[in-house]
Protein backbone atom coordinates (compact mmCIF):
# COMPACT_ATOMS: atom_id res chain seq x y z
CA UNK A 1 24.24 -12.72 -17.97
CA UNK A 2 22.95 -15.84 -17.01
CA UNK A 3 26.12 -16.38 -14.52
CA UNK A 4 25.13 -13.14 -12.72
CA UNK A 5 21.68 -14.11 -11.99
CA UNK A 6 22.31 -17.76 -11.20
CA UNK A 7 24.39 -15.79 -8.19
CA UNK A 8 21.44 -13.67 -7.44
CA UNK A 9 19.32 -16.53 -7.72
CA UNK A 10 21.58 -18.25 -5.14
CA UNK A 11 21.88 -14.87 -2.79
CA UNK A 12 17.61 -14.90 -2.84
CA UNK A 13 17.77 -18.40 -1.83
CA UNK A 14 19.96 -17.83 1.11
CA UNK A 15 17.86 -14.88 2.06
CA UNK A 16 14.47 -16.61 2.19
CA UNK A 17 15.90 -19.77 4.15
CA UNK A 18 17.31 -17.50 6.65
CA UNK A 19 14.14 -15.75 7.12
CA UNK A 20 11.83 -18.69 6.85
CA UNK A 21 14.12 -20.09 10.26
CA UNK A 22 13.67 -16.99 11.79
CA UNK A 23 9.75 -17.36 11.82
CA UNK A 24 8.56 -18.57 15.20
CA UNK A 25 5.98 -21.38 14.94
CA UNK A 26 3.86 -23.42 17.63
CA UNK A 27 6.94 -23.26 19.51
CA UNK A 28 9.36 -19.99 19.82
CA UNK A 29 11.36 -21.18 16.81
CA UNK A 30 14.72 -19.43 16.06
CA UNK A 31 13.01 -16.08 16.53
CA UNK A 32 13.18 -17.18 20.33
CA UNK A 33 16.84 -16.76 20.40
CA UNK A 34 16.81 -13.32 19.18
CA UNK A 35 14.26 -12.70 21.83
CA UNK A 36 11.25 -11.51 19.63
CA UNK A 37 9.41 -15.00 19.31
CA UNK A 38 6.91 -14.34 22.64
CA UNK A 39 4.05 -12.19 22.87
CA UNK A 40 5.80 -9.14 24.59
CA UNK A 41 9.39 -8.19 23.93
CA UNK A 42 12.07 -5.23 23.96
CA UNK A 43 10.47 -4.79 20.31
CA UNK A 44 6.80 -4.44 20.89
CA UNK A 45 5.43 -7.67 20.63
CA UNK A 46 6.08 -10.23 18.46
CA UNK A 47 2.91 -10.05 16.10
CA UNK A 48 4.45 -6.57 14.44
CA UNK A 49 7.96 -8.39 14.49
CA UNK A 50 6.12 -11.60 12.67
CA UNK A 51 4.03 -9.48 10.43
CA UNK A 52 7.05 -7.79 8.95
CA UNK A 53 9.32 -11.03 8.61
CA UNK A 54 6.48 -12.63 6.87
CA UNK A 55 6.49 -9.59 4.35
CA UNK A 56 10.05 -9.96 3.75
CA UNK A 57 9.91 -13.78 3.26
CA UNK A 58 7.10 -13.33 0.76
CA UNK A 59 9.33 -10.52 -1.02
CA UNK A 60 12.11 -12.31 -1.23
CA UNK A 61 10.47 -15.33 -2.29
CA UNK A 62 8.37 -13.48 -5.38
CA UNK A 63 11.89 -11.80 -6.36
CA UNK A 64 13.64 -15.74 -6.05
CA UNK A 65 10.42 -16.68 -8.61
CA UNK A 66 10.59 -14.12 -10.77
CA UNK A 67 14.58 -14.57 -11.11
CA UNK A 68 14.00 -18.09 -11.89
CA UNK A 69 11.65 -17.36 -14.51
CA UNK A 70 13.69 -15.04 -16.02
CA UNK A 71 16.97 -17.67 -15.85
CA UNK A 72 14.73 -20.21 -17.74
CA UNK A 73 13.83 -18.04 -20.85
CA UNK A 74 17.25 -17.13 -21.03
């Protein structure tokens, strides 16, 4: 049990890094290269775009904590 989520652990980690370098910050950031990191885009702007990476990153990251904590009383 502990095997399986020390792999999820390790899947959530992956997840939240990539989405963390996705984020665009005082500069375009990675999210430039994808071509949503400026204010208007093929998407619809990049403040709906940020809104919902930031919502992933924070779900992923609450699901990486709550893994962990579960690993440790294991």
């Amino acid at each position: 049990m502990a095997t399986v989520l020390s792999v999820i652990e390790v899947i959530f980690s992956v997840v939240a890094v990539f989405l963390k370098q996705i984020h665009s910050g005082k500069d375009t950031g990675l999210s430039g290269a994808f071509g949503f990191g400026g204010g208007g885009s093929s998407f619809g702007g990049g403040s709906l775009v940020e809104r919902n990476l930031t919502r992933w990153t924070i779900f992923f990251g609450v699901l990486w904590a709550l893994n962990a904590l579960v690993i440790i009383n294991l």
